[in-house]
Each structure stands twice: as C-alpha cells, then as structure tokens.
Protein backbone atom coordinates (compact mmCIF):
# COMPACT_ATOMS: atom_id res chain seq x y z
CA UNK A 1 0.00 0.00 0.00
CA UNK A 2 1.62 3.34 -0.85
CA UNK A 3 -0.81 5.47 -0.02
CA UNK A 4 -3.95 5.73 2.05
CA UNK A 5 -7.07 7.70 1.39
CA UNK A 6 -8.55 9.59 4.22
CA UNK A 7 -12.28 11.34 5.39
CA UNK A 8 -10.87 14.74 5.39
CA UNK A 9 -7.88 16.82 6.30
CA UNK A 10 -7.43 18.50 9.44
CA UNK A 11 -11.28 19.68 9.23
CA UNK A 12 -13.99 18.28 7.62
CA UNK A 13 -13.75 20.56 4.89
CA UNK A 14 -10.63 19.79 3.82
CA UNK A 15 -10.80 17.20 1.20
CA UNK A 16 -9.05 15.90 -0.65
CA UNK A 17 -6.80 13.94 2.01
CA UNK A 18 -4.30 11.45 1.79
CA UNK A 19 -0.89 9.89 2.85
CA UNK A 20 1.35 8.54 0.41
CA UNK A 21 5.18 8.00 -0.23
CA UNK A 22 6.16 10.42 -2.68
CA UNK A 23 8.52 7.78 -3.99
CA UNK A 24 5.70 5.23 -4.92
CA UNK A 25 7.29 2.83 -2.51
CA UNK A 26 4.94 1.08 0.17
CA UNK A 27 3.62 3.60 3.39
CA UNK A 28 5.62 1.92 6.32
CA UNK A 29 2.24 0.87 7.97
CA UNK A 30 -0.38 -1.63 8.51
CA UNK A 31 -3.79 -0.87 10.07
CA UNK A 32 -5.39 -3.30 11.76
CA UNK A 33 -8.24 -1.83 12.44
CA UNK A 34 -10.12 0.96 11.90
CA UNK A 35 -10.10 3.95 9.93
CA UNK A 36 -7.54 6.37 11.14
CA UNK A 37 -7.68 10.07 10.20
CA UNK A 38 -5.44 13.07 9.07
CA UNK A 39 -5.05 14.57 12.73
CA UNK A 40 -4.52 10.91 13.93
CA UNK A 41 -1.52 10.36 11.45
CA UNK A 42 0.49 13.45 12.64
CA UNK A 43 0.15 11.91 15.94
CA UNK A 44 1.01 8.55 15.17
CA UNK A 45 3.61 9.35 13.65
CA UNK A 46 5.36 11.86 15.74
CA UNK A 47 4.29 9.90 19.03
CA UNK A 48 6.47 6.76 17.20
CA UNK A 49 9.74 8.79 16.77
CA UNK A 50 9.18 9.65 20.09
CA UNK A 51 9.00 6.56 21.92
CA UNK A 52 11.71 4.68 19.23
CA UNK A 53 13.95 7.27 20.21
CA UNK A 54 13.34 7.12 23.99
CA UNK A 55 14.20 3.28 23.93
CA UNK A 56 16.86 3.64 21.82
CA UNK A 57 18.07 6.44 24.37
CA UNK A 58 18.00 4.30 27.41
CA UNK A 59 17.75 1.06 26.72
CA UNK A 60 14.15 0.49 28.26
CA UNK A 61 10.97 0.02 26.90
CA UNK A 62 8.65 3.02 26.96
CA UNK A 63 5.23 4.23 25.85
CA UNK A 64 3.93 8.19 25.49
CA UNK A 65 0.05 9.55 25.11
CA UNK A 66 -0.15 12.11 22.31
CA UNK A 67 -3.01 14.83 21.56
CA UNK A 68 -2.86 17.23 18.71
CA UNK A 69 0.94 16.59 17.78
CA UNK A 70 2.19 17.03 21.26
CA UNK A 71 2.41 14.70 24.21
CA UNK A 72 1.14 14.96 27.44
CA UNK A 73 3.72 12.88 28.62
CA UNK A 74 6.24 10.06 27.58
CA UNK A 75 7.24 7.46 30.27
CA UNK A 76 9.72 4.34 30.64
CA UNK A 77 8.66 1.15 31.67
CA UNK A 78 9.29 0.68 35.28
CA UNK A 79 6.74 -0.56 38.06
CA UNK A 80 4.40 1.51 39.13
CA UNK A 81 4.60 2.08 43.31
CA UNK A 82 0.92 1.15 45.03
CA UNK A 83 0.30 4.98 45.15
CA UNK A 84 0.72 5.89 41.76
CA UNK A 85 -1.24 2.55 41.09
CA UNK A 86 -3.92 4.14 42.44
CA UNK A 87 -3.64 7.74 41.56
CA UNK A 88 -3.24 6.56 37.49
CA UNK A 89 -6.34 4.01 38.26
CA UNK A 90 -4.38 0.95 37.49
CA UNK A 91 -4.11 -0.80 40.73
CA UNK A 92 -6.36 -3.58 39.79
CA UNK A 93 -4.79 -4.37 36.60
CA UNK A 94 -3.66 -8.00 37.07
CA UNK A 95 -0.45 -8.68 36.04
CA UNK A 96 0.87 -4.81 36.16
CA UNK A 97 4.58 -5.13 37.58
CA UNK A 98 5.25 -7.95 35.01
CA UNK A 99 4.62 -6.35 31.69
CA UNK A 100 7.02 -2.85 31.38
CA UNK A 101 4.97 -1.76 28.19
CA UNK A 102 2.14 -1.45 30.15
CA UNK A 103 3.55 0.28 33.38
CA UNK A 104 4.97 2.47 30.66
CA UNK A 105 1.10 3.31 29.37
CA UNK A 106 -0.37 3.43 32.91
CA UNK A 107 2.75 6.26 33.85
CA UNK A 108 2.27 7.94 30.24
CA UNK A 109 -1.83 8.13 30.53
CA UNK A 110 -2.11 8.64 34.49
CA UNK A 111 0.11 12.14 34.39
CA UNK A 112 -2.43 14.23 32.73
CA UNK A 113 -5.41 12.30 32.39
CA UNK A 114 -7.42 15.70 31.59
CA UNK A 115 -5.04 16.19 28.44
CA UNK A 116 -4.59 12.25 27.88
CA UNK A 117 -8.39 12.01 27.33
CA UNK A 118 -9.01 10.98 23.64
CA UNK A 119 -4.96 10.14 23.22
CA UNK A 120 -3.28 8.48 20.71
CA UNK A 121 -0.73 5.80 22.40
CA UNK A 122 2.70 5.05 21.23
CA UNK A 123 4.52 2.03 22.29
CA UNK A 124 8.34 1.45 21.47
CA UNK A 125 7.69 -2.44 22.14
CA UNK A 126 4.71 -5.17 21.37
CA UNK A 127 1.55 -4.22 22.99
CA UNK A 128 1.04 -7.18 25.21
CA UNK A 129 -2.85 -8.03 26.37
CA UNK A 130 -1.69 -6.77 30.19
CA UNK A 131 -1.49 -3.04 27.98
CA UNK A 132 -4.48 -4.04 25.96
CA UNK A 133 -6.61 -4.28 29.11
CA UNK A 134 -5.78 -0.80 30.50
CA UNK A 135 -6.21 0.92 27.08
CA UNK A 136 -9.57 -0.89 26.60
CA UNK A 137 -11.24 1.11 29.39
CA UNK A 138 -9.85 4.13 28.42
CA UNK A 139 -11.45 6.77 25.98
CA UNK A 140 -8.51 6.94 23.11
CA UNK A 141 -8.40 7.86 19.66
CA UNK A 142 -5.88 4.69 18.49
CA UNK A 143 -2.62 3.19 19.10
CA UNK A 144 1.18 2.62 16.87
CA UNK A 145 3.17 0.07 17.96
CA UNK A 146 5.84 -2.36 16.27
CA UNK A 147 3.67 -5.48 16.78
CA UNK A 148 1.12 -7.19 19.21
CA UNK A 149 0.19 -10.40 20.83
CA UNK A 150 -2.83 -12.05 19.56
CA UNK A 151 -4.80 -11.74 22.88
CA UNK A 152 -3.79 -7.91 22.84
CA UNK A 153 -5.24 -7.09 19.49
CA UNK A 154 -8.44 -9.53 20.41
CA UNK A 155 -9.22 -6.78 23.56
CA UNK A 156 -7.90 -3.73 21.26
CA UNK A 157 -10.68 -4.75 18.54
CA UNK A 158 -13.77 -4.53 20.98
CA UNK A 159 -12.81 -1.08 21.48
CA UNK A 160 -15.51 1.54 19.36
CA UNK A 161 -17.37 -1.44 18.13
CA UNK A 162 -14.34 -3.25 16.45
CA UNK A 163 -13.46 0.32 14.78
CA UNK A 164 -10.22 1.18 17.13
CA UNK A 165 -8.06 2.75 15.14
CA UNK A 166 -5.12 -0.23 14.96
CA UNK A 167 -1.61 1.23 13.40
CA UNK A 168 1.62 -1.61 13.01
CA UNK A 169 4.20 0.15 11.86
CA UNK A 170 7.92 -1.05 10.63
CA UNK A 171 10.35 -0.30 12.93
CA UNK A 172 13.10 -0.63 10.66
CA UNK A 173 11.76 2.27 8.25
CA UNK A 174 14.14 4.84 7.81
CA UNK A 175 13.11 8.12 6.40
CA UNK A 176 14.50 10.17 3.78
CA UNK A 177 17.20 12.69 5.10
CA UNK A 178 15.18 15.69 4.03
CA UNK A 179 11.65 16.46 4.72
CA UNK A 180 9.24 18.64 2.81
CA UNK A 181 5.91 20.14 3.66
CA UNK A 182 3.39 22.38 2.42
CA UNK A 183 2.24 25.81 3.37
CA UNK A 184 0.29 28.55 1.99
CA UNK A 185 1.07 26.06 -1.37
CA UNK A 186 4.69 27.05 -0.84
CA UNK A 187 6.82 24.13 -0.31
CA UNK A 188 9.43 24.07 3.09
CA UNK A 189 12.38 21.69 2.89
CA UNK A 190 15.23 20.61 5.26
CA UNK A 191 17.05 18.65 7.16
CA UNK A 192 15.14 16.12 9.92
CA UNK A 193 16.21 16.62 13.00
CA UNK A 194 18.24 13.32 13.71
CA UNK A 195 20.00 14.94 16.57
CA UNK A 196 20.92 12.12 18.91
CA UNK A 197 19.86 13.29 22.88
CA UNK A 198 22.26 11.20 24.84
CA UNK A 199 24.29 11.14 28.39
CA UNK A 200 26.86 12.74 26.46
CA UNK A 201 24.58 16.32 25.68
CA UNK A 202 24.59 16.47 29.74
CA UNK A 203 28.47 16.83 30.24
CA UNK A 204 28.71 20.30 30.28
CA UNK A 205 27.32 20.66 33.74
CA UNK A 206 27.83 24.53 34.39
CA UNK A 207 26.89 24.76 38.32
CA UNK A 208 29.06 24.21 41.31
CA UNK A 209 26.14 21.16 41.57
CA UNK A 210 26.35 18.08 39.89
CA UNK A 211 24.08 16.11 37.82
CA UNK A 212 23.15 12.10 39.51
CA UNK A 213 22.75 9.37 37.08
CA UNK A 214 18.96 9.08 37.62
CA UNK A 215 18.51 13.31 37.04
CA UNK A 216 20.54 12.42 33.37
CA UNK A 217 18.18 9.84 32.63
CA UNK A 218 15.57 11.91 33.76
CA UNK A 219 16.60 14.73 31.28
CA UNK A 220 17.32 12.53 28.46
CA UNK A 221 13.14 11.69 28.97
CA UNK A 222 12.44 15.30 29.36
CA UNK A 223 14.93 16.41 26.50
CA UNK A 224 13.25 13.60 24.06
CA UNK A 225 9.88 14.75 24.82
CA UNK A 226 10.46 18.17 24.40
CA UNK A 227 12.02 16.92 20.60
CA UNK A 228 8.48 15.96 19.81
CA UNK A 229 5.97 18.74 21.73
CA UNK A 230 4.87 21.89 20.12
CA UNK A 231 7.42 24.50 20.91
CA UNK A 232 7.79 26.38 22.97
CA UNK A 233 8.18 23.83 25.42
CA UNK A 234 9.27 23.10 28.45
CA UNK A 235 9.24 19.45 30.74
CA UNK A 236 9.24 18.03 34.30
CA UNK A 237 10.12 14.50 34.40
CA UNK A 238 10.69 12.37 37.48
CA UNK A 239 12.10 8.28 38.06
CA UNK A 240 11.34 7.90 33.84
CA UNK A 241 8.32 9.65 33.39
CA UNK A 242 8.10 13.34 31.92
CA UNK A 243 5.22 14.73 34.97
CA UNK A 244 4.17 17.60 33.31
CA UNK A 245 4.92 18.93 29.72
CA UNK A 246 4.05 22.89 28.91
CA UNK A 247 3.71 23.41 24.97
CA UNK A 248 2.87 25.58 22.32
CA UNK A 249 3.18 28.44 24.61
CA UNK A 250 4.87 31.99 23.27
CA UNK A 251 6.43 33.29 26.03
CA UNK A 252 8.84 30.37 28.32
CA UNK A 253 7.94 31.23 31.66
CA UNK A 254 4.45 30.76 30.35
CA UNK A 255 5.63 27.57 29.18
CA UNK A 256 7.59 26.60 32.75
CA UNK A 257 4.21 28.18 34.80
CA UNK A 258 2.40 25.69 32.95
CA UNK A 259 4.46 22.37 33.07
CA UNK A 260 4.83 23.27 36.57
CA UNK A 261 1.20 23.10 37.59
CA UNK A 262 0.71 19.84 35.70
CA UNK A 263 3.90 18.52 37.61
CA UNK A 264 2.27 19.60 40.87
CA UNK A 265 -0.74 18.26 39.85
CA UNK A 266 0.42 14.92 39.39
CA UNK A 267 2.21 14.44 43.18
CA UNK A 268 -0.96 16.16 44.29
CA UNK A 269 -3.33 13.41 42.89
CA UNK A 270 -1.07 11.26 44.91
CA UNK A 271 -1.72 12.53 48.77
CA UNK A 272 -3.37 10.69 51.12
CA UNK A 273 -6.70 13.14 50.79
CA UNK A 274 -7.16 12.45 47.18
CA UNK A 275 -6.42 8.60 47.21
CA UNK A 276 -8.91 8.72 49.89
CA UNK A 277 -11.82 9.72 48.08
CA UNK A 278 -14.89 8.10 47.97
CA UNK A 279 -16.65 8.38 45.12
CA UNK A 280 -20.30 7.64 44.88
CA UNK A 281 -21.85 5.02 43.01
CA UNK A 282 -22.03 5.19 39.01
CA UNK A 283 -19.82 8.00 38.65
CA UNK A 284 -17.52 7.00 36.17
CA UNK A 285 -13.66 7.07 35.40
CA UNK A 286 -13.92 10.40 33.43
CA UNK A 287 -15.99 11.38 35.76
CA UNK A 288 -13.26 11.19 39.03
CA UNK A 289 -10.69 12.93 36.70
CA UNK A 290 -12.59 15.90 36.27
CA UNK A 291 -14.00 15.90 39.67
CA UNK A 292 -10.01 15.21 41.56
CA UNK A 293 -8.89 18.26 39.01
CA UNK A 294 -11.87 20.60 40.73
CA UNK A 295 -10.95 18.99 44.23
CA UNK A 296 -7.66 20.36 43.61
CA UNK A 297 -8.64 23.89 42.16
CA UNK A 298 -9.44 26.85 44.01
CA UNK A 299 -13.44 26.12 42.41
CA UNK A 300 -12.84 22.75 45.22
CA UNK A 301 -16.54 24.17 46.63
CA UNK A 302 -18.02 23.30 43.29
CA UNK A 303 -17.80 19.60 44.23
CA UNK A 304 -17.75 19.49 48.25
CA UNK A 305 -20.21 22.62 48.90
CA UNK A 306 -23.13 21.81 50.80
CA UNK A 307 -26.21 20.68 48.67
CA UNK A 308 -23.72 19.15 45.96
CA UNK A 309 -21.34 16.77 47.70
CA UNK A 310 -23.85 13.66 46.86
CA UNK A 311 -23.60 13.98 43.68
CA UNK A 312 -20.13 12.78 43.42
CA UNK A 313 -19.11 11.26 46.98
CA UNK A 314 -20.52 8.29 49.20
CA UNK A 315 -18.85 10.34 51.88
CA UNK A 316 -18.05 14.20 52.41
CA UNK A 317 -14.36 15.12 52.03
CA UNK A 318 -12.26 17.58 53.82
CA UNK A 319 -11.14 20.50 51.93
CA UNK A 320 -7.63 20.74 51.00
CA UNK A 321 -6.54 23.58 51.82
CA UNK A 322 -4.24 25.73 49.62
CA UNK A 323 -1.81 25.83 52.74
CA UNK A 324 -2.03 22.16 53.14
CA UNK A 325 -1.09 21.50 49.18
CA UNK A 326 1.53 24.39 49.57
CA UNK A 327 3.57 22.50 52.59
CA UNK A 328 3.51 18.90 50.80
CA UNK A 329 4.63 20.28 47.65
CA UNK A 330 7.27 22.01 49.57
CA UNK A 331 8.39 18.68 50.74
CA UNK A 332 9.27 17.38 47.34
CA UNK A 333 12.62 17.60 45.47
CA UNK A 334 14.43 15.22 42.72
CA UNK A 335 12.32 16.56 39.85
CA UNK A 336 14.35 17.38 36.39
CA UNK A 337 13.03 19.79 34.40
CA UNK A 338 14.59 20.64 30.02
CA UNK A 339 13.90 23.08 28.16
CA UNK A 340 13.10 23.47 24.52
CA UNK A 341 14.99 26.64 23.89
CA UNK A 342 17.36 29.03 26.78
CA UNK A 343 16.00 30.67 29.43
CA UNK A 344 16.12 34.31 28.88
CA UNK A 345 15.47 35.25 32.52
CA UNK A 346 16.09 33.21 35.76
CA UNK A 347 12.34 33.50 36.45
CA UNK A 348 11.95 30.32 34.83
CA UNK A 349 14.68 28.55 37.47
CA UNK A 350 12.69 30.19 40.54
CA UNK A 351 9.18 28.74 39.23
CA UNK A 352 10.80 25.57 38.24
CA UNK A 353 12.44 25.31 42.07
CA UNK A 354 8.94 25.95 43.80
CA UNK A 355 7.91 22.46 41.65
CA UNK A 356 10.95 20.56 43.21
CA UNK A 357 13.14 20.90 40.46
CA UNK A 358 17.41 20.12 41.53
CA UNK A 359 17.80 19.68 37.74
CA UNK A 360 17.95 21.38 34.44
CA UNK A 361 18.75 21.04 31.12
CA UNK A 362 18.41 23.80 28.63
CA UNK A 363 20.63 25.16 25.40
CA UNK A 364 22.33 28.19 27.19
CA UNK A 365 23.40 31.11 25.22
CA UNK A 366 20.87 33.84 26.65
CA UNK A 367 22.50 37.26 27.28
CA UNK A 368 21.93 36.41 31.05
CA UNK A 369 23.13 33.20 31.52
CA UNK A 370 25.47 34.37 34.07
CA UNK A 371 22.50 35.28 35.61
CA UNK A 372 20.74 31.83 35.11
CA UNK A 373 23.66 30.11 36.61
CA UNK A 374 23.94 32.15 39.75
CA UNK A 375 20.24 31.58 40.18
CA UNK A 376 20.66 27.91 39.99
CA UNK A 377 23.80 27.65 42.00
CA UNK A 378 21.68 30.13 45.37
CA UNK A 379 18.99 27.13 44.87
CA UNK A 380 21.59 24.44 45.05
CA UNK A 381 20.50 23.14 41.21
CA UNK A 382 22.33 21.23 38.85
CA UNK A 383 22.04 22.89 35.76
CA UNK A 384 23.69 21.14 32.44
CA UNK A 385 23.90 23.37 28.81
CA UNK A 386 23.36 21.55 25.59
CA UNK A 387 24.35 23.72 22.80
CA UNK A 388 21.14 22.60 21.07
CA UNK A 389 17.79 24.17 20.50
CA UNK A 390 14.63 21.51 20.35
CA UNK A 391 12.39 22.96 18.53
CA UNK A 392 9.57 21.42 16.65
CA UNK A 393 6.40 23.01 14.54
C-alpha cells in the first residue's frame, strides 16, 4: 500500500486527504483496524519517533500519550509504586509489575489524564494483552506500535465497536534525510532533525552542583519529549516519566508556569486526601478525573459545597486547603526539568524550584546566563547546557 485515502484533512472541509510515499514505494504501515484520520496520522507518527527514540536512548521500553501533535507525557517502563497505582487508576490491573509496556502506558496516561483524554498511544515495544486491558477502558483515539500479541489485538478490537483505530508500523523504516511540507502552497524543505539526545549532551554541567545518574536519565526523557511537543516547550520529568509537559506556549515562563502546575498536579493526585476519596456510586472514570482536578482547584466548593457533595461522593471530604497542598509540595525535590529553547530570565529557574526541580537542562546562550547560573547555583540546582535548540512546529 503506498498510499492511504482519508475522510478529510485537518477539518472536515478539507478534502481531498491522503498519505502517500512520494517515492511510490509502500507507506511503512499496517492498520489493523479501523479507519484512522489526518489529525490521527500526525500523531502517530510523531508519538512513534518519540518513543523509538526514547528506547533507543535508554535502553528500556517506553510508551507516550499524544493529543494534537504534542504529548502529554512520555514514560519508561518501570513498576508503578501502590500509590501511583492508584492515583493513574491501574491498581487492579492484574499482572501490572510484570509487563514494562504497560507500566509504561499506565505512567504515560495517568500524568495528565485531563489532556490524555481521547490520546493516541505510542509504544516502542509489542503491545502485550496486560497493555491491551488498561487501554480498553480508556477513551482513546488509536494506538502505533511495532507489533502485538494475539490476545492484545483480540481486547484492542472490541474497542468503538471493532473500529479502534489499529496502526503496526515497521520499525526498521528509515526516512528520507530531508523532509518537505506544504504551506500557503509554498513548499518548506530541510534537514530532519536526527540529533541524537544522549548522556553525552549532559556533560557540560555549568553549576558548582552536579548532575546524579537518575537526574541524566531523567533529562534525556524530558529532553526527548520536548524533541516531539509543540514548541515552545518546556518538561518536568521524574524516576522515567516526563510529569508535566508545557507546549505551544509563546512566552517560556508561560511555558515553565504551565508544566509546573501539571507537575504539581500529578504528586498532588497522589496525597493521602485524594487517594482517599470516595466516590459515589455510578460515577464514572472520566468522571473522578474531572472531579479530583476541581478537588484540587481553588473552584474545590463546586464539588464538596453543601447541597452538591452527593452527587459525586458516598462520603463528604475535607477541603484541601491551599496551605495544606503548599507544605507537601514544599516537601518534594528530585524533579528534572529541560527546556526546549534558553532561558532568557532566571524567572523560569525560581518557578521551576517551587515544583521541586534540583535539575535542568536547557541550550544556554541567553545574554543572562550568568545570571541563570547564579540563580541555579543560590537554589543548590544542577544545571547542564546543551548547545542545542529543540524545537519542533
């Protein structure tokens, strides 16, 4: 098959639509099932470079959630602790700690679930039923992976009435060295980016503080992420798992502000208070995401207030107060946080501190990086400089 005929373009006015190899050779794909669309391509197909770089990065299996060409996070496939179990709604998944594809879904679709909703999943390995289960149950557009079990793509047909979108692509195709698109009917050409992100980028550690082993794997998730997200961009990424990903924003503090709160998000959803919820009967698993994200807001009223607490909890919960969330969140530290692009202002290192960041990666080369550094080294943070902007449009 060298080229595939879609519904419509990005809208449904836009038709003609189509993917082909320009070259008449065979696309590098076979669907399974379903009927997947323009939007759905771009994110297939990013998401796929994504988590075939990741593995090829660090040597582990991984898996990333991807909505409108950007992910909401890319994770590596290492157990899950009971806690996060919980707070990513996987703890009853049979079979969890033995299948690292799957622990590398349930990290990648727990972070954000608000932005995750509707995904497209990437996996870097074969989709194993374990995987299959937890995507089953979960509202998502379709899934690319090299290959999968028999069982897995049994479960994965059920999904939308046997109409899951199903993608199997090659994972030995190699793309052409240039790359051309389309805009305005004026054609762009250059160069893909096949810059490698390795341990090596992180030598140039430029703080009196060093970077750990775990913080440089941490980075190399956060750097790879940002490779593939919407610039500008900026990621949080913790123990393999980017925690919070800030994209498509125009100014970089904006970008670091918003990261930030999804990073404190996630170790919120994992306190005591929220993994104590009871939840009345029926409400459903889209439901509790949106109803833990108001818990969590300063609307929290909206969903405990007298006269509307029954309609989403068996039992009335205590408020969290903003002081409350403040002090735990103080608590943490370890977090990594990259950067698509330099920081022009050290801003961006005090906001990324207050999320429990002790280490950055980020180009350099900003008029005030002597500014930057001396920011980073009064916070006791390991900052390394790449020499190499990320980013992606």
């Amino acid at each position: 098959m060298n080229e595939f005929e879609l519904k419509y373009g990005c809208n449904p006015n836009q038709k003609p639509s189509r993917i082909f190899m320009e070259d008449g050779s065979d696309l590098p794909i076979e669907i399974l099932s379903g009927r997947p669309g323009y939007i759905n391509f771009l994110d297939a197909f990013n998401s796929w470079q994504l988590v075939r770089e990741l593995s090829e990065a660090t040597g582990e299996i991984s898996a990333t959630s991807f909505k409108h060409v950007s992910p909401t996070s890319a994770a590596l496939g290492r157990k899950l602790d009971d806690k996060l179990k919980k707070a990513c709604f996987v703890d009853d998944i049979e079979g969890l700690d033995d299948s690292p594809v799957a622990c590398a879904y349930a990290r990648a679709r727990g972070t954000d679930r608000m932005s995750s909703f509707g995904d497209w999943i990437a996996l870097s390995d074969t989709c194993d039923e374990v995987c299959a289960k937890i995507i089953a149950r979960e509202v998502s557009d379709g899934i690319i992976a090299p290959a999968y079990t028999k069982g897995a793509l049994d479960i994965l047909r059920t999904k939308r009435k046997g109409n899951y979108n199903i993608v199997k692509i090659d994972a030995g195709y190699v793309p052409a060295p240039v790359e051309r698109k389309q805009v305005f009917g004026i054609t762009f050409e250059q160069g893909r980016n096949n810059f490698r992100i390795d341990r090596e980028l992180l030598s140039n550690v430029v703080t009196k503080r060093a970077l750990t082993e775990a913080a440089a794997t941490d980075l190399i998730v956060a750097l790879i992420t940002l490779k593939y997200t919407q610039s500008n961009s900026v990621a949080y990424a913790v123990d393999g798992q980017a925690i919070g990903v800030g994209a498509g924003q125009q100014s970089r503090i904006h970008c670091t502000r918003l990261a930030g709160q999804k990073a404190d998000l996630w170790h919120l959803r994992q306190h005591d208070k929220v993994l104590g919820l009871q939840f009345a009967p029926g409400v459903g698993r889209p439901e509790k995401n949106n109803i833990i994200d108001i818990y969590l807001s300063e609307d929290s009223e909206d969903v405990i207030g007298d006269g509307v607490w029954r309609n989403y909890f068996a039992v009335r919960p205590e408020p969290f107060t903003a002081r409350e969330k403040k002090e735990y969140l103080a608590c943490l530290r370890g977090v990594s946080l990259a950067s698509d692009a330099f920081f022009p202002f050290d801003d961006n290192v005090v906001r990324a501190f207050k999320s429990g960041v002790e280490f950055i990666a980020e180009p350099g080369g900003s008029v005030r990086d002597d500014l930057v550094i001396e920011t980073c080294d009064r916070l006791n943070i390991a900052m390394a400089f790449t020499g190499m902007r990320l980013f992606h449009h």
